[in-house]
Structures are given as C-alpha cells and as structure tokens.
Protein backbone atom coordinates (compact mmCIF):
# COMPACT_ATOMS: atom_id res chain seq x y z
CA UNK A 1 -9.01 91.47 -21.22
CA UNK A 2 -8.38 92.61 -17.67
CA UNK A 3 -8.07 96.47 -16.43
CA UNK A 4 -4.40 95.95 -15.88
CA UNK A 5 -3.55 94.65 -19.35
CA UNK A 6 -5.95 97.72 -20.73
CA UNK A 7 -4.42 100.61 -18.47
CA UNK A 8 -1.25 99.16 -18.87
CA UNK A 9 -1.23 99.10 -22.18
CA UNK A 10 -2.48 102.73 -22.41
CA UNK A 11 0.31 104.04 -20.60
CA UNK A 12 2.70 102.28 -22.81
CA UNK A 13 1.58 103.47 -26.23
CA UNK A 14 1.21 106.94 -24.26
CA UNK A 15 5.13 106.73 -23.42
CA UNK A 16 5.88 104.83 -26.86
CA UNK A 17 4.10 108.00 -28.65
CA UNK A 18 5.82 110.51 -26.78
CA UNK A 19 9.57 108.79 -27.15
CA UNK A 20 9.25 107.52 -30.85
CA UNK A 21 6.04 109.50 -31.87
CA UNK A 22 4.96 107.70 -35.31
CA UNK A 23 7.50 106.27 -38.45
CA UNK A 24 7.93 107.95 -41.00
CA UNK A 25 7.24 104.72 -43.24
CA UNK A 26 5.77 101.35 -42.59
CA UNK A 27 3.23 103.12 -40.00
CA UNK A 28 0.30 100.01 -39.91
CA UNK A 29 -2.40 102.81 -40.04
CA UNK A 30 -0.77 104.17 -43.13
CA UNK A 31 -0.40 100.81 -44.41
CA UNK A 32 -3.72 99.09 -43.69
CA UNK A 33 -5.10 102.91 -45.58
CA UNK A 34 -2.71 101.38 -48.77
CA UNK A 35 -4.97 98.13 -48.25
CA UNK A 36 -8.56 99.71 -48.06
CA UNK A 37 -7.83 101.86 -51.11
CA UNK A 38 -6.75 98.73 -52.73
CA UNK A 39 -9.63 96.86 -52.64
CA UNK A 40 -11.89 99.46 -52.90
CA UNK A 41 -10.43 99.86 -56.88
CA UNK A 42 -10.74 96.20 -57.13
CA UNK A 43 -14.21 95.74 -55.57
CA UNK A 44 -15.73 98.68 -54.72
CA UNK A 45 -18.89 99.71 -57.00
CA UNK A 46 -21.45 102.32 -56.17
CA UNK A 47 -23.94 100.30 -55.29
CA UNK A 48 -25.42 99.06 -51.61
CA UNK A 49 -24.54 95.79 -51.71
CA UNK A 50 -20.74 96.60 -52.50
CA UNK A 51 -20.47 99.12 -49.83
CA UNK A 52 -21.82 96.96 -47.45
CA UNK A 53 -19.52 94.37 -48.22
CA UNK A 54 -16.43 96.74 -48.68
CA UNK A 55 -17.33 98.60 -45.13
CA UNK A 56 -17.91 94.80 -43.61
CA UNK A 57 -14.12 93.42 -44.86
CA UNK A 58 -12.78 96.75 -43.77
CA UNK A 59 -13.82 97.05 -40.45
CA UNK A 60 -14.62 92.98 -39.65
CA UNK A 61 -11.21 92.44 -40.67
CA UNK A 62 -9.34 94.30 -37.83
CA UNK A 63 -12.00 93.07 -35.49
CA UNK A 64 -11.76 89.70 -36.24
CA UNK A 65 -8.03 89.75 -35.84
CA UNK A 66 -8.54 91.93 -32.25
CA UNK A 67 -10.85 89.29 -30.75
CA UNK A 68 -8.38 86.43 -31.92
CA UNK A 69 -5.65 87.60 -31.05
CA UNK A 70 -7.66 88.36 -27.29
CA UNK A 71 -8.56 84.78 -27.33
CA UNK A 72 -5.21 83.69 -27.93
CA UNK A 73 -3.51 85.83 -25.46
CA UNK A 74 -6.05 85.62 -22.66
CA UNK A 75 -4.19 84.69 -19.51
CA UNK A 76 -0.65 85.89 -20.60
CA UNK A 77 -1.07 89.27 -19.18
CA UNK A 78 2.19 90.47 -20.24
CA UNK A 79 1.99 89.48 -23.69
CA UNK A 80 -1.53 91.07 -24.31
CA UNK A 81 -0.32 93.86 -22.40
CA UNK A 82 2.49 94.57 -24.55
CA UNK A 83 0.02 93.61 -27.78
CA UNK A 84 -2.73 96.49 -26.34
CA UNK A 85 0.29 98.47 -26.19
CA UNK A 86 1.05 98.34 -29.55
CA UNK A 87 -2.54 98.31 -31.21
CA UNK A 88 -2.83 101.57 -29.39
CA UNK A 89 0.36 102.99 -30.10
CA UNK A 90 -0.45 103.08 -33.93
CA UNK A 91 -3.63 104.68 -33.59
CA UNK A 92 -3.21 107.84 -30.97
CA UNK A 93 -0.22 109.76 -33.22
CA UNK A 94 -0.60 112.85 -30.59
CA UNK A 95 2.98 113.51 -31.01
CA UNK A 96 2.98 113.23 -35.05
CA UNK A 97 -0.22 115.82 -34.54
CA UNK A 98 1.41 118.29 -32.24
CA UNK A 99 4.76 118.44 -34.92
CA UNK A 100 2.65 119.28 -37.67
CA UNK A 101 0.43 121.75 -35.95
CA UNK A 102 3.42 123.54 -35.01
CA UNK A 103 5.01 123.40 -38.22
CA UNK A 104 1.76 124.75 -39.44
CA UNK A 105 1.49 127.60 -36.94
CA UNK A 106 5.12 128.40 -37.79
CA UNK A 107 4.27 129.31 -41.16
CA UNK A 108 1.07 131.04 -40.69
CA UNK A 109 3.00 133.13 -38.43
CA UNK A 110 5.07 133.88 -41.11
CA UNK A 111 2.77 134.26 -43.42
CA UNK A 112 2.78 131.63 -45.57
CA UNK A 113 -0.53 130.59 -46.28
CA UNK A 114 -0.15 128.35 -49.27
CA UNK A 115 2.86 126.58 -47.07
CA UNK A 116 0.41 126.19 -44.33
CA UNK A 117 -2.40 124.57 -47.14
CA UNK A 118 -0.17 121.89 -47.75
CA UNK A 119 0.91 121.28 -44.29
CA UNK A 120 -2.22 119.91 -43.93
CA UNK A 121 -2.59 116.54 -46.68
CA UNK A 122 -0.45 115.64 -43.69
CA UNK A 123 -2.71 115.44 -41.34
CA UNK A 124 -6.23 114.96 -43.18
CA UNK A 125 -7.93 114.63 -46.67
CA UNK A 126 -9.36 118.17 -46.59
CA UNK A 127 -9.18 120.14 -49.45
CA UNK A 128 -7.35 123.62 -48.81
CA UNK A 129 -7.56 125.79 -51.36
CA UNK A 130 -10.33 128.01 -50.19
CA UNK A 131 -8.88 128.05 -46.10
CA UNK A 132 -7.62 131.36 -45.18
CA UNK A 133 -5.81 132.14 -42.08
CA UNK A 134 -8.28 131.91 -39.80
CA UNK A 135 -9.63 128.11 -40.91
C-alpha cells in the first residue's frame, strides 16, 4: 500500500469520525467484540494450547482478511484508499471518546459520582465501584 492510499485514508476516517463520530449499533468493533466473546464460550478453556489458538483465530483472522483484501486492491488506489478509510474509521472513535468524557465531567461536576461510575462501562471494562472523584 502506497503513502497516498495510507495518508489519504487517515484523513478520511479523521473527517468521517469527526462528521458521523461512531453508530450507535452495528459498530464492526462492537460487533467483531460479539464474535470473540462467542467463541471464546464455545472454545475457550484455560489451558495454553486453547489460548493460543483462541488469541491466533482472533487476531490472524483480521489480519488475514487486511493482507487479502491489500492484495486484492493493490493498484486501485482509490478503492484501497476508501477501504483504509474505513478500517480506520472504526477503530479511532475520538469523537465517541470526547462525548462521553464530557458527559462524564458533566456529572462529576455536579456531583454525581455513581452517574459518573457508570458513564464509564461505556468506554472500558473497568470496574468502578471503588473510583472516587479524583480516579
């Protein structure tokens, strides 16, 4: 992949971000997160071998697809620019971040703490309960 089809499709998942920020359903991040969790009940064991094999299907999966679908697009600049765009696009979520920061911040300015705990299962796994203000 060329420089131009990279920074070009950086600054288009940059604009895409700021104008349409993330969906509220179908996002592909959330949805390949449904997929990992659902074959880690089905096949995921605590044992070395497993989590090889479940980190290896995980992460081969969307590299496999990255490289193929580079392959496939090499020499159509506009296409794989537009593609780039779009692979990109679903990962940044800086505007999605920035909304629930502030919606955060609003209510630990008002003083709602246990508002401001579950603000954030939006943005990470982290358990709350023991945060206080200042965390």
């Amino acid at each position: 992949m060329t420089f131009p089809v990279r920074a070009g499709g950086v600054l288009l998942a940059l604009a895409a971000d700021a104008l349409v920020a993330d969906p509220a359903r179908g996002h592909p991040v959330a949805g390949f997160g449904r997929a990992a969790g659902a074959f880690e009940r089905r096949c995921y064991a605590d044992r070395r071998r497993r989590g090889v094999t479940f980190m290896a299907v995980c992460a081969g999966v969307p590299i496999a697809v990255g490289l193929v679908g580079q392959r496939r697009l090499r020499g159509h600049d506009a296409a794989a620019t537009v593609v780039f765009a779009a692979a990109t696009w679903a990962t940044l979520g800086g505007t999605s971040l920035r909304r629930e920061g502030q919606k955060m911040t609003a209510l630990l300015q008002a003083g709602d703490l246990q508002g401001a705990r579950n603000r954030l299962s939006y943005l990470c796994a982290r358990d709350a309960t023991d945060l206080d203000a200042a965390n």
